[in-house]
C-alpha atoms as a PDB file:
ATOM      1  CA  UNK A   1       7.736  35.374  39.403  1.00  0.00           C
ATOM      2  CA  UNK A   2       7.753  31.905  38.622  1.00  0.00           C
ATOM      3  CA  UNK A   3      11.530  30.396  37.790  1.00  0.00           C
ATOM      4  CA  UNK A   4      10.309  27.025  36.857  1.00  0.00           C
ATOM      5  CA  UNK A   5      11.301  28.024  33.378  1.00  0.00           C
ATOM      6  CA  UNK A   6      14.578  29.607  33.909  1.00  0.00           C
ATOM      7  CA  UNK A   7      13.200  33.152  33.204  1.00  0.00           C
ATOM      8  CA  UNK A   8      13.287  36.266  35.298  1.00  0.00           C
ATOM      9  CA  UNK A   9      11.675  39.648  34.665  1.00  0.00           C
ATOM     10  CA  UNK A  10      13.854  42.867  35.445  1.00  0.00           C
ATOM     11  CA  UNK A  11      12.487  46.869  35.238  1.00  0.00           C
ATOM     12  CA  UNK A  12       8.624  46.493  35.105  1.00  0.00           C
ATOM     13  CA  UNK A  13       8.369  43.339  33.016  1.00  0.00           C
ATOM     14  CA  UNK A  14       9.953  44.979  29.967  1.00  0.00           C
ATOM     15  CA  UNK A  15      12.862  42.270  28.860  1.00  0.00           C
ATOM     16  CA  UNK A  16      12.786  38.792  29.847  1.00  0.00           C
ATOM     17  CA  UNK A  17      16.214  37.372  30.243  1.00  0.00           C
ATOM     18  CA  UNK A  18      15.950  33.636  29.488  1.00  0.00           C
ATOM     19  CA  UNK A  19      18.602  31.317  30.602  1.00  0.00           C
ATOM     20  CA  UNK A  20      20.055  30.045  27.114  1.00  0.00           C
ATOM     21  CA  UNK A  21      22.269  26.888  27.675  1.00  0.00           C
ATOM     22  CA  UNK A  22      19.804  24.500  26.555  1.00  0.00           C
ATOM     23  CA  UNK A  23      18.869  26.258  23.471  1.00  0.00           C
ATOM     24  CA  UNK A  24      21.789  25.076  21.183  1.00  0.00           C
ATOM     25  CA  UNK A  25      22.553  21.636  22.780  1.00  0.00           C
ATOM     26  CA  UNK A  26      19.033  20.398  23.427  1.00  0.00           C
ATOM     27  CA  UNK A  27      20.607  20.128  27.304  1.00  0.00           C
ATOM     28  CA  UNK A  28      20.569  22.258  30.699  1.00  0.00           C
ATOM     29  CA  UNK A  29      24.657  22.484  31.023  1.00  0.00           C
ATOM     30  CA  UNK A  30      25.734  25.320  32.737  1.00  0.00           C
ATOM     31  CA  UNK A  31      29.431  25.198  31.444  1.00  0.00           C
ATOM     32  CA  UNK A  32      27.836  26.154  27.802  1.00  0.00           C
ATOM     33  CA  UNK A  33      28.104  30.078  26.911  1.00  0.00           C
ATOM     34  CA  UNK A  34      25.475  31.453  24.509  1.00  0.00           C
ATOM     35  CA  UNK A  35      24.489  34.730  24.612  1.00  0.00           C
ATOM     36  CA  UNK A  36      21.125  35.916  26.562  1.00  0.00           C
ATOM     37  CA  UNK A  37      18.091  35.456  24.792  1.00  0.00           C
ATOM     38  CA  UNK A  38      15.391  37.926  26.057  1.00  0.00           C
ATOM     39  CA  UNK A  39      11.595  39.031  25.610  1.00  0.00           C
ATOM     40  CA  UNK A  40      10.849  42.573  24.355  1.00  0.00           C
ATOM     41  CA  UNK A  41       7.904  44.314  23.915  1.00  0.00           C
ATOM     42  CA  UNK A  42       8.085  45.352  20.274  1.00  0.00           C
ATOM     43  CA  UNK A  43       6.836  49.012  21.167  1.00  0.00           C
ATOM     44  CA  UNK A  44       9.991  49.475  23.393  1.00  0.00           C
ATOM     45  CA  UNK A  45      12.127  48.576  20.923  1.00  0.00           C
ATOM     46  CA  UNK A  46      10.413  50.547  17.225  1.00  0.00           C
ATOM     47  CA  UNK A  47      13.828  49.856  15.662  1.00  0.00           C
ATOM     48  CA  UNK A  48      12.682  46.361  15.191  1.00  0.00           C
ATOM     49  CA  UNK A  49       9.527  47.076  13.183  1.00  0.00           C
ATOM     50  CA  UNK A  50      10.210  46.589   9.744  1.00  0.00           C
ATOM     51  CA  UNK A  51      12.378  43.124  10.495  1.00  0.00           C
ATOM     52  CA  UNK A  52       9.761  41.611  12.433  1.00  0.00           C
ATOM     53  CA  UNK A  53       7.862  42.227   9.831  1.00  0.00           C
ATOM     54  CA  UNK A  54       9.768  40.711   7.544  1.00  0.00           C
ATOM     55  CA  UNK A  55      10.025  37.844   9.754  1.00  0.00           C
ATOM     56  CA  UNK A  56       5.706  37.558   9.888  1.00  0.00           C
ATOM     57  CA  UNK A  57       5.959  37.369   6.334  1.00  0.00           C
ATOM     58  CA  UNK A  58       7.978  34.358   5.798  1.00  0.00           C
ATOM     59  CA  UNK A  59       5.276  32.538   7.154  1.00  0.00           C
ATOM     60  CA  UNK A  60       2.072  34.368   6.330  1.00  0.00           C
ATOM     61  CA  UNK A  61       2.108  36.557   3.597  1.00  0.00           C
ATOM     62  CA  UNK A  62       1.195  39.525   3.658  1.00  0.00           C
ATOM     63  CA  UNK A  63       1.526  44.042   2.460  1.00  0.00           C
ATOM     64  CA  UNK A  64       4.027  45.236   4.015  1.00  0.00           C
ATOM     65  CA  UNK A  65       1.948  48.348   4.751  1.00  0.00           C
ATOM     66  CA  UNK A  66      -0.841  46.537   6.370  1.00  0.00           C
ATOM     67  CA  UNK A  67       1.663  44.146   8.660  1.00  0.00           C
ATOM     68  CA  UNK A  68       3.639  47.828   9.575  1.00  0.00           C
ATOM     69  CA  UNK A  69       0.127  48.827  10.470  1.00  0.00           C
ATOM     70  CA  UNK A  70      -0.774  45.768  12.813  1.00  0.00           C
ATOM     71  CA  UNK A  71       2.849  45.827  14.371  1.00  0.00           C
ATOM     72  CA  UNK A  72       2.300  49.470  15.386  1.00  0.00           C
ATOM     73  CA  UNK A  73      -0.801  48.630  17.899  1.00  0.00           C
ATOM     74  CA  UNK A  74       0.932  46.953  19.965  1.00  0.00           C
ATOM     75  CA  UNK A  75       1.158  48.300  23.327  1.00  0.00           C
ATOM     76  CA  UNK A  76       0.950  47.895  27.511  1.00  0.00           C
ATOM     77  CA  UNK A  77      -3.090  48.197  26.546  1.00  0.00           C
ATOM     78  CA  UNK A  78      -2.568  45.263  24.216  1.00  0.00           C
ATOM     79  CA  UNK A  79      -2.220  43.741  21.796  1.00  0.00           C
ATOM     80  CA  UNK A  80       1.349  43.359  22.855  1.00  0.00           C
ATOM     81  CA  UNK A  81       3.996  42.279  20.137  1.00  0.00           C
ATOM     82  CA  UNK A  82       7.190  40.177  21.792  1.00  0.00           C
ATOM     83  CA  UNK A  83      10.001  39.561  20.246  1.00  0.00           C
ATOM     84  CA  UNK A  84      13.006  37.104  20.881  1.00  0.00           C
ATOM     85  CA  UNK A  85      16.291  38.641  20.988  1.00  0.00           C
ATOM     86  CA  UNK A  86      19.799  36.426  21.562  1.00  0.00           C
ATOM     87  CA  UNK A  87      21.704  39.649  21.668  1.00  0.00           C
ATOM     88  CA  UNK A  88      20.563  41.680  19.524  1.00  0.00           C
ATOM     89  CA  UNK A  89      19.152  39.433  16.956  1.00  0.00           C
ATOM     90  CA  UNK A  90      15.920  38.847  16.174  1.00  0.00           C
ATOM     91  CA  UNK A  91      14.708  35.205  16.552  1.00  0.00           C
ATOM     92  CA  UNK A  92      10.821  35.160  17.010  1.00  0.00           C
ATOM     93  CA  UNK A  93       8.311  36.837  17.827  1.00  0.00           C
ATOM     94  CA  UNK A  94       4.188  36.182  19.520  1.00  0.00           C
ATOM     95  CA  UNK A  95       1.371  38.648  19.943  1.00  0.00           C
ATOM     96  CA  UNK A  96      -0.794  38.536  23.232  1.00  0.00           C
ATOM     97  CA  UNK A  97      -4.140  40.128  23.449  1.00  0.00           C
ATOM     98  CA  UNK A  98      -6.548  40.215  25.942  1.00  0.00           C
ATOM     99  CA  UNK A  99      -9.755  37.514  26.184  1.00  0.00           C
ATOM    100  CA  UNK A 100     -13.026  39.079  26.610  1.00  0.00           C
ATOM    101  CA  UNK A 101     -14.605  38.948  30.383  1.00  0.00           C
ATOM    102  CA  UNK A 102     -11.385  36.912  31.683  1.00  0.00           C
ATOM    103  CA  UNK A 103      -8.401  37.106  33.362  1.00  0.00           C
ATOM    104  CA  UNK A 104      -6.536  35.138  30.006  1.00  0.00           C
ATOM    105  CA  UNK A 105      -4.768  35.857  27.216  1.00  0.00           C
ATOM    106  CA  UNK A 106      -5.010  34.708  23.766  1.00  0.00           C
ATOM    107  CA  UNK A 107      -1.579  34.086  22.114  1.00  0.00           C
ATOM    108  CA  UNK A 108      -0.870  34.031  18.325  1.00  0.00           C
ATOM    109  CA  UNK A 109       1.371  35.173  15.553  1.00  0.00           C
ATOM    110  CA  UNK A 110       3.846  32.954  17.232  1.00  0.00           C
ATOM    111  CA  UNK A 111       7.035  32.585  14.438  1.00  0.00           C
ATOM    112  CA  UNK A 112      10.852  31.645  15.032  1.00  0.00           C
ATOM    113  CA  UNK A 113      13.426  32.332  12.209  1.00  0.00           C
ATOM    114  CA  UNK A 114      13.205  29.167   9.781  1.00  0.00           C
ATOM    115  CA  UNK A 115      17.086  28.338   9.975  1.00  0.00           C
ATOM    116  CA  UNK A 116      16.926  28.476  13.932  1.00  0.00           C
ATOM    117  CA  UNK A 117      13.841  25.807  14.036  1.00  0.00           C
ATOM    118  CA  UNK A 118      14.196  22.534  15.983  1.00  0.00           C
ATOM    119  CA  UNK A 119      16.540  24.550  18.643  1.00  0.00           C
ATOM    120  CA  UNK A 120      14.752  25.308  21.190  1.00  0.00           C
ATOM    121  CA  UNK A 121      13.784  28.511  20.778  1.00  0.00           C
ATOM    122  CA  UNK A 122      10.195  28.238  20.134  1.00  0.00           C
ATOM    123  CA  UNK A 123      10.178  26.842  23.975  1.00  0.00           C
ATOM    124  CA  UNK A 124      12.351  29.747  25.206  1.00  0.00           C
ATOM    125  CA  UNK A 125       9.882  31.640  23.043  1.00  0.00           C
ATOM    126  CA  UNK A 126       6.547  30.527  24.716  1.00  0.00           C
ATOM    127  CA  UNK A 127       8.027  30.772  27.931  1.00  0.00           C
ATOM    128  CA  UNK A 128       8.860  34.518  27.994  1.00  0.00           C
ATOM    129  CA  UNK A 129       5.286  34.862  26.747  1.00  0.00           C
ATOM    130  CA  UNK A 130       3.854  32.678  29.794  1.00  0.00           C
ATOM    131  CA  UNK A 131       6.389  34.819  32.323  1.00  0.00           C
ATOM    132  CA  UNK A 132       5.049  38.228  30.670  1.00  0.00           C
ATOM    133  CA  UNK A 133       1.508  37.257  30.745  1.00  0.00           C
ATOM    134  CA  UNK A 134       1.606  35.699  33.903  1.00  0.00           C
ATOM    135  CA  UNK A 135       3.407  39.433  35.645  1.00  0.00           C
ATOM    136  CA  UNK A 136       0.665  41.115  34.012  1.00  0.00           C
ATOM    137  CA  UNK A 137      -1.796  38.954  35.896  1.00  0.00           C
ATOM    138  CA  UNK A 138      -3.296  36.580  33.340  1.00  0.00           C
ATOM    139  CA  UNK A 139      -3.788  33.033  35.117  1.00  0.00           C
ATOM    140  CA  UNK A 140      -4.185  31.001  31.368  1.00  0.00           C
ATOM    141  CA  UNK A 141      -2.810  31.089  27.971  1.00  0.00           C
ATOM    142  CA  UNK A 142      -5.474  30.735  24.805  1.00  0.00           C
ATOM    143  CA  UNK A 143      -4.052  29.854  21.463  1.00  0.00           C
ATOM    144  CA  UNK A 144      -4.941  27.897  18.006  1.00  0.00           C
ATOM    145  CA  UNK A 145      -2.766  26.046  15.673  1.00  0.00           C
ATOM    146  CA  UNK A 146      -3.302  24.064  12.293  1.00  0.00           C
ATOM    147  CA  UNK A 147      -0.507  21.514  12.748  1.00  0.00           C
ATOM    148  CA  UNK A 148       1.720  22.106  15.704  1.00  0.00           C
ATOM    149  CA  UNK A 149      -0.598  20.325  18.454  1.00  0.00           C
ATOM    150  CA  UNK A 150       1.754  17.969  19.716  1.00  0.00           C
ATOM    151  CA  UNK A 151       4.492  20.372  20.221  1.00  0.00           C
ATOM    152  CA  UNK A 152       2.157  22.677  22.662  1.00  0.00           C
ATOM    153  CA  UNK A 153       0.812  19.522  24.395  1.00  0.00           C
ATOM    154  CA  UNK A 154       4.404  18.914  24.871  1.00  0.00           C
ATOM    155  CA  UNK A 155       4.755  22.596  26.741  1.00  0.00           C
ATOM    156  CA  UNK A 156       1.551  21.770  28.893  1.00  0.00           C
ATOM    157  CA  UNK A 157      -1.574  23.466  26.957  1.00  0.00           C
ATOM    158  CA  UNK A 158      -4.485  21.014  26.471  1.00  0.00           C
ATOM    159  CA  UNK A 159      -7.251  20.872  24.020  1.00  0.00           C
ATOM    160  CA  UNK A 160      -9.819  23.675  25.090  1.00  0.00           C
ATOM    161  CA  UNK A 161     -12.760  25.222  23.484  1.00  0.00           C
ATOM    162  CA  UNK A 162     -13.116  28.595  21.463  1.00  0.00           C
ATOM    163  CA  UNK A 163     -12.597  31.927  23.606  1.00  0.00           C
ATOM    164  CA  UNK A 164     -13.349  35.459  21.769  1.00  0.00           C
ATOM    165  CA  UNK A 165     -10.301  37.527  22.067  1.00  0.00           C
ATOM    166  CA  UNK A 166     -10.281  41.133  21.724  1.00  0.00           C
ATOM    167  CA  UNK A 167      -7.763  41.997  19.817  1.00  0.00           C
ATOM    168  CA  UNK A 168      -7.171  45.674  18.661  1.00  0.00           C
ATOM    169  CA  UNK A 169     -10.616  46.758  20.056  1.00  0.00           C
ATOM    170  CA  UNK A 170      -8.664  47.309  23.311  1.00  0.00           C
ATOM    171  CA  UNK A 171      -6.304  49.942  21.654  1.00  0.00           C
ATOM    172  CA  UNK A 172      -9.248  52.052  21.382  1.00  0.00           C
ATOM    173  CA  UNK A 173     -11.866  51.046  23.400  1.00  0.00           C
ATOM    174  CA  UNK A 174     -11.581  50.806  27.618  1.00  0.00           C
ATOM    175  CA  UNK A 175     -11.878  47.560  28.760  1.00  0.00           C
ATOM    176  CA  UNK A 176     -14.472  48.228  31.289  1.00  0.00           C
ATOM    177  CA  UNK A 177     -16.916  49.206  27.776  1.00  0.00           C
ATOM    178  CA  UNK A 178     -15.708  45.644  26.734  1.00  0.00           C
ATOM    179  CA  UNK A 179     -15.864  43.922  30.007  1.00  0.00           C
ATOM    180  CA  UNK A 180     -19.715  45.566  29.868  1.00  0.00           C
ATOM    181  CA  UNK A 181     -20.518  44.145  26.703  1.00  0.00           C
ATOM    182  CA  UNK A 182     -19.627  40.912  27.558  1.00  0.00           C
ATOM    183  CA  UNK A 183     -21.672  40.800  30.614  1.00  0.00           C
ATOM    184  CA  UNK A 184     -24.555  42.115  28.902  1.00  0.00           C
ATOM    185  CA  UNK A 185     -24.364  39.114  26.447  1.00  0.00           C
ATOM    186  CA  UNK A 186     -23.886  36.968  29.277  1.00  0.00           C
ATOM    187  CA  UNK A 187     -26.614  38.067  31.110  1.00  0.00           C
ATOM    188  CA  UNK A 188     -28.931  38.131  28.338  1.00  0.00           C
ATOM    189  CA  UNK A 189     -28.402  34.160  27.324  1.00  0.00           C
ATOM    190  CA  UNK A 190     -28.958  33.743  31.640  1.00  0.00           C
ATOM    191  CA  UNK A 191     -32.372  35.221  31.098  1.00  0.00           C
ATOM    192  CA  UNK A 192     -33.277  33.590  28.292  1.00  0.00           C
ATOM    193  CA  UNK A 193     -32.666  30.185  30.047  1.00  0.00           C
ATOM    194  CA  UNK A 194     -34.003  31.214  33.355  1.00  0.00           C
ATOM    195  CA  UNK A 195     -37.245  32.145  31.505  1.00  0.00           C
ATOM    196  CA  UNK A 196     -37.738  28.581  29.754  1.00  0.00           C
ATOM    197  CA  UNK A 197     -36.739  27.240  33.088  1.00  0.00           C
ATOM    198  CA  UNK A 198     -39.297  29.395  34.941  1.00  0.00           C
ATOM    199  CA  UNK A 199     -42.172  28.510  32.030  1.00  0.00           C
ATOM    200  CA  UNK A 200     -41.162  24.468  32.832  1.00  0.00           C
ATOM    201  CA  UNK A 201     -41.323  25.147  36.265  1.00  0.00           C
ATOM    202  CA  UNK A 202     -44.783  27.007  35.907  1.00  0.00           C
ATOM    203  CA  UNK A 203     -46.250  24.326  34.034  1.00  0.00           C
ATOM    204  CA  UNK A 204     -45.216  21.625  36.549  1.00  0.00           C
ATOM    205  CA  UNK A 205     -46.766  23.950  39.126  1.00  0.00           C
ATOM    206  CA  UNK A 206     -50.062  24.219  37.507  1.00  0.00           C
ATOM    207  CA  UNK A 207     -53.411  22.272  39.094  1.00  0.00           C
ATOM    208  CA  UNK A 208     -54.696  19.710  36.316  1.00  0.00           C
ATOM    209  CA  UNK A 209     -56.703  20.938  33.974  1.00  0.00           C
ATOM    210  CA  UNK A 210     -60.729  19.599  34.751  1.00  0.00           C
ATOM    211  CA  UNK A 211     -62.075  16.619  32.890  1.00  0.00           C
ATOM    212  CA  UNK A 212     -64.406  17.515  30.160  1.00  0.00           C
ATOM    213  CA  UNK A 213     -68.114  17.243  30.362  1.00  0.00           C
ATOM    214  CA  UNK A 214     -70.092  14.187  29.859  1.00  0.00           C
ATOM    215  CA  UNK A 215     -71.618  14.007  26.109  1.00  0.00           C
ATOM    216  CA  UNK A 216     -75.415  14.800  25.892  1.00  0.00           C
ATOM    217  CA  UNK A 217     -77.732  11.864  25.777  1.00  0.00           C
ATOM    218  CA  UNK A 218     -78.819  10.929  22.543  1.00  0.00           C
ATOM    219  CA  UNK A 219     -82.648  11.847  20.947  1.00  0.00           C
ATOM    220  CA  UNK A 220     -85.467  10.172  21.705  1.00  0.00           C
ATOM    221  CA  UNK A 221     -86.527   7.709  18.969  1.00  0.00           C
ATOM    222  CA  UNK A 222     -89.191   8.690  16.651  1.00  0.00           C
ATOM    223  CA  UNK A 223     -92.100   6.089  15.984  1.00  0.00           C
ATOM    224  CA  UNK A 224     -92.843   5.040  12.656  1.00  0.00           C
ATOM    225  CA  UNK A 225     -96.147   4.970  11.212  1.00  0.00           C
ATOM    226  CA  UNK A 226     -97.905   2.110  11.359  1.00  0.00           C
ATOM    227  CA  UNK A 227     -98.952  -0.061   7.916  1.00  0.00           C
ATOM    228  CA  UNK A 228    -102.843   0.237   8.972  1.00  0.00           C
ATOM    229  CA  UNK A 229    -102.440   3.623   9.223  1.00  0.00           C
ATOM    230  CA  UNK A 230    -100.229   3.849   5.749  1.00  0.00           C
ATOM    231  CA  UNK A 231    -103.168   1.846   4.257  1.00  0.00           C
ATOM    232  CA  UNK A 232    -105.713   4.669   5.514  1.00  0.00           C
ATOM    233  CA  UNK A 233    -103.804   7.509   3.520  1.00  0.00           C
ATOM    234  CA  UNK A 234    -105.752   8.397   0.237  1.00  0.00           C
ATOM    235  CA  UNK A 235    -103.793   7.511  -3.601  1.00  0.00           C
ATOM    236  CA  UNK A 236    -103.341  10.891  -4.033  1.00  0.00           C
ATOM    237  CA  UNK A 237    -102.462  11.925  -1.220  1.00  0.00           C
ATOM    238  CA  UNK A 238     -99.407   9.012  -1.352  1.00  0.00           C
ATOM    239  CA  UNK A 239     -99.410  10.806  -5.005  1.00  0.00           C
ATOM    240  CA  UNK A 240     -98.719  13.941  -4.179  1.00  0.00           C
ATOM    241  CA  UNK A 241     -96.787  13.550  -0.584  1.00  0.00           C
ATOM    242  CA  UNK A 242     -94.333  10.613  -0.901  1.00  0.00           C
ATOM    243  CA  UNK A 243     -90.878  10.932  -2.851  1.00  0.00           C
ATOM    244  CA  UNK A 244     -90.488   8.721  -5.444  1.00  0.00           C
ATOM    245  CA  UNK A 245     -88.488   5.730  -5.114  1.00  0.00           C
ATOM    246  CA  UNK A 246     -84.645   5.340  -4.724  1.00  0.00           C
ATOM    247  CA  UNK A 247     -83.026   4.815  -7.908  1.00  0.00           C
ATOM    248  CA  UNK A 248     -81.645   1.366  -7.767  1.00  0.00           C
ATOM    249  CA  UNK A 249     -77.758   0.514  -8.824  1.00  0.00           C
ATOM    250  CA  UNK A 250     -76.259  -2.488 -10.198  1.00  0.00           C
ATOM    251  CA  UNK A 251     -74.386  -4.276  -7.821  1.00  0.00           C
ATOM    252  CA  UNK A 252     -70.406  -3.881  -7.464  1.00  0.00           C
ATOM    253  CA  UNK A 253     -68.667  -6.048  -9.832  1.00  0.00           C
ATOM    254  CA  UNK A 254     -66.440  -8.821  -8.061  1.00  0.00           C
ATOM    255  CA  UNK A 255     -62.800  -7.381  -7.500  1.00  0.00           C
ATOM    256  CA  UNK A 256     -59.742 -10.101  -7.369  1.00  0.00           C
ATOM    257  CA  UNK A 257     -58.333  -8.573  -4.479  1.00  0.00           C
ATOM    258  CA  UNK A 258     -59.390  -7.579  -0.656  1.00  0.00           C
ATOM    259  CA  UNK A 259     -58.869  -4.272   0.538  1.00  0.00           C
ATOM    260  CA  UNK A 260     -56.229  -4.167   3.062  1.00  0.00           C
ATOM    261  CA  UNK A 261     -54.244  -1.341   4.948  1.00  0.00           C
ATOM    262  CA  UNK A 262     -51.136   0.376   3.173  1.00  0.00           C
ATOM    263  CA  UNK A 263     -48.016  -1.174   3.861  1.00  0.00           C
ATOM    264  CA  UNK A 264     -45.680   0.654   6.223  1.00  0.00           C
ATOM    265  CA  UNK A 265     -43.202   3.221   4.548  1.00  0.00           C
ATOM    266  CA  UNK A 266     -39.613   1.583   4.175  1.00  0.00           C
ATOM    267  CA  UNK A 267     -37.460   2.690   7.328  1.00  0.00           C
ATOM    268  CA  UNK A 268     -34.960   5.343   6.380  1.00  0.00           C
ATOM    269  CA  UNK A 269     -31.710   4.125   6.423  1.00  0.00           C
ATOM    270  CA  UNK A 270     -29.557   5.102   9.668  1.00  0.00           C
ATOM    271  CA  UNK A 271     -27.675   7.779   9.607  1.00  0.00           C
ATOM    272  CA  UNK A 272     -23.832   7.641  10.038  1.00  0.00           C
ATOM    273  CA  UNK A 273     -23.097  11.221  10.693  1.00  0.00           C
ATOM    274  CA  UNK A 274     -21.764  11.729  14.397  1.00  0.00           C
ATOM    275  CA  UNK A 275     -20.462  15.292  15.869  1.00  0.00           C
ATOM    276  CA  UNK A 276     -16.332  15.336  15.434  1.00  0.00           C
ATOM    277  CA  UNK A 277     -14.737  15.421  18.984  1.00  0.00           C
ATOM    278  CA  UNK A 278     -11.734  17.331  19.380  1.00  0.00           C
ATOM    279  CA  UNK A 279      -8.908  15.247  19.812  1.00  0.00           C
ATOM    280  CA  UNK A 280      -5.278  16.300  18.595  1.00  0.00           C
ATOM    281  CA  UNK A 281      -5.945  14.228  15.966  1.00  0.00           C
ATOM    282  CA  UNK A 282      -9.203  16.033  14.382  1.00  0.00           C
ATOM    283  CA  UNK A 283     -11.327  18.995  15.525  1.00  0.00           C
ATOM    284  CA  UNK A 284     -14.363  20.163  14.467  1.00  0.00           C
ATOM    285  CA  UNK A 285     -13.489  24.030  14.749  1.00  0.00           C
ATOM    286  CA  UNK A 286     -11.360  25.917  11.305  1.00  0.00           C
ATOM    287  CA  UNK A 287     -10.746  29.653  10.840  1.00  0.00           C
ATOM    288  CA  UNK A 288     -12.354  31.892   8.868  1.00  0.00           C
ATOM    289  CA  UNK A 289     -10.718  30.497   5.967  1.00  0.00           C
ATOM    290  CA  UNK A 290     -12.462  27.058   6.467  1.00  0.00           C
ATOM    291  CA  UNK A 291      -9.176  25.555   7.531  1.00  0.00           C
ATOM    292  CA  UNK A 292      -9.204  22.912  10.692  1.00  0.00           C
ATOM    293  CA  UNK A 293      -7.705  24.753  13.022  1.00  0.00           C
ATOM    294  CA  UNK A 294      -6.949  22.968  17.388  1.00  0.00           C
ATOM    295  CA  UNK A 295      -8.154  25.266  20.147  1.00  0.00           C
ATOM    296  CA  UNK A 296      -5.466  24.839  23.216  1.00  0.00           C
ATOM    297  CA  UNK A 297      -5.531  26.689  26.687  1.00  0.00           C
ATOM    298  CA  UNK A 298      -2.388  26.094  29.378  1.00  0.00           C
ATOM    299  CA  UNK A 299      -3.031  28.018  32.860  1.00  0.00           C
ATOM    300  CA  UNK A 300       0.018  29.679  34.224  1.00  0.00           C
END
């Protein structure tokens, strides 16, 4: 177990005893006494339901049925619910899920108590999810936030791209069914690009197609009569056989200008759109309610 965080892990991972001196003072000083804080799996400790609950809901609203609901899946089979205890009082809470095809975890739900914010805790807090994720063999963290960036830079996690985590799907569904799926998806985008890479590399490998065949000679030239012989024809025969002549058309009148080609179409002016880099000042990614929304991985 890594101690780089001043947390150890005691019978099978289930509380995570967090040294506390730093959390009140801001400063490591081991002749300050606070009490233990601690990470516990929510479905070890069911007496805590309804007031993490309650706790979710000061920052995202939401029926108490349904949040009872999503609190009550959590599980070793994940999604597992953690909650910070100093004591016995409840001071935050995260949710950790699996990532599809991966050895990570994606992280969210992450709250502290309003009046205990700017503490420390939400650093003791994300450390006893790193130690418990990190016992249960996940090598990297996922997570998303709308405005708290700098504060998980600050804990190590850098600016990643979007993962597909799996939620409550595992509560019901065996991972090797998931693991499957995911493969299968893989493996069907590796086809599809190894087969355009296989037609490119077929028509590279093809001989040159033959040049075409010369064009036919043109026909012979046909003589034209000559006047004697013209002369010799009878006036009827001229009568009957020749057309008559080719009306004749007044000529063109004069036009003031020349004919010229079409000027060229007016360029189209450039265009200033350019793809939005993530940075941890913008990103181009938002949730499902259109909100911009930072993508952020830290491995552990």
């Amino acid at each position: 177990m890594h101690s780089g965080f001043g947390i150890t892990d005691t019978h099978r991972v289930d509380h995570f005893h967090i040294r506390a001196t730093c959390i009140q003072t801001g400063e490591c000083d081991d002749e300050v006494s606070t009490p233990a804080v601690r990470m516990v799996p929510l479905h070890h400790r069911w007496d805590l339901l309804e007031a993490c609950a309650e706790l979710l809901n000061t920052q995202w609203q939401r029926s108490m049925g349904a949040r009872l609901h999503s609190l009550r899946q959590s599980s070793d089979s994940y999604p597992a619910c953690l909650v910070l205890l100093e004591g016995e009082v409840l001071i935050g809470h995260a949710r950790v899920s699996r990532v599809l095809g991966s050895r990570s975890a994606f992280v969210e739900s992450v709250v502290v108590r309003d009046d205990l914010r700017g503490k420390g805790y939400g650093r003791a807090l994300m450390e006893g999810v790193e130690c418990y994720a990190q016992a249960r063999g996940f090598t990297r963290l996922y997570l998303t936030t709308h405005d708290k960036q700098y504060f998980y830079a600050h804990l190590g996690y850098v600016l990643s791209q979007p993962v597909q985590n799996v939620g409550t799907l595992a509560s019901f569904m065996p991972m090797e069914l998931l693991h499957k799926i995911c493969r299968t998806a893989e493996n069907d985008g590796n086809g599809e690009r190894k087969r355009k890479n296989n037609i490119a590399a077929l028509s590279n490998n093809l001989p040159p197609l033959p040049s075409p065949p010369p064009a036919p000679p043109p026909p012979p030239n046909v003589p034209l009569p000559s006047p004697s012989h013209t002369s010799s024809l009878s006036t009827t025969s001229s009568a009957t056989h020749l057309p008559p002549p080719a009306p004749t058309f007044p000529p063109p009148q004069s036009c003031s200008f020349t004919s010229s080609a079409p000027p060229p179409a007016p360029a189209l002016p450039s265009s200033s759109w350019a793809p939005v880099k993530q940075t941890l000042e913008q990103t181009p990614y938002t949730d499902p309610r259109g909100l911009p929304v930072f993508w952020m991985h830290k491995n552990i």
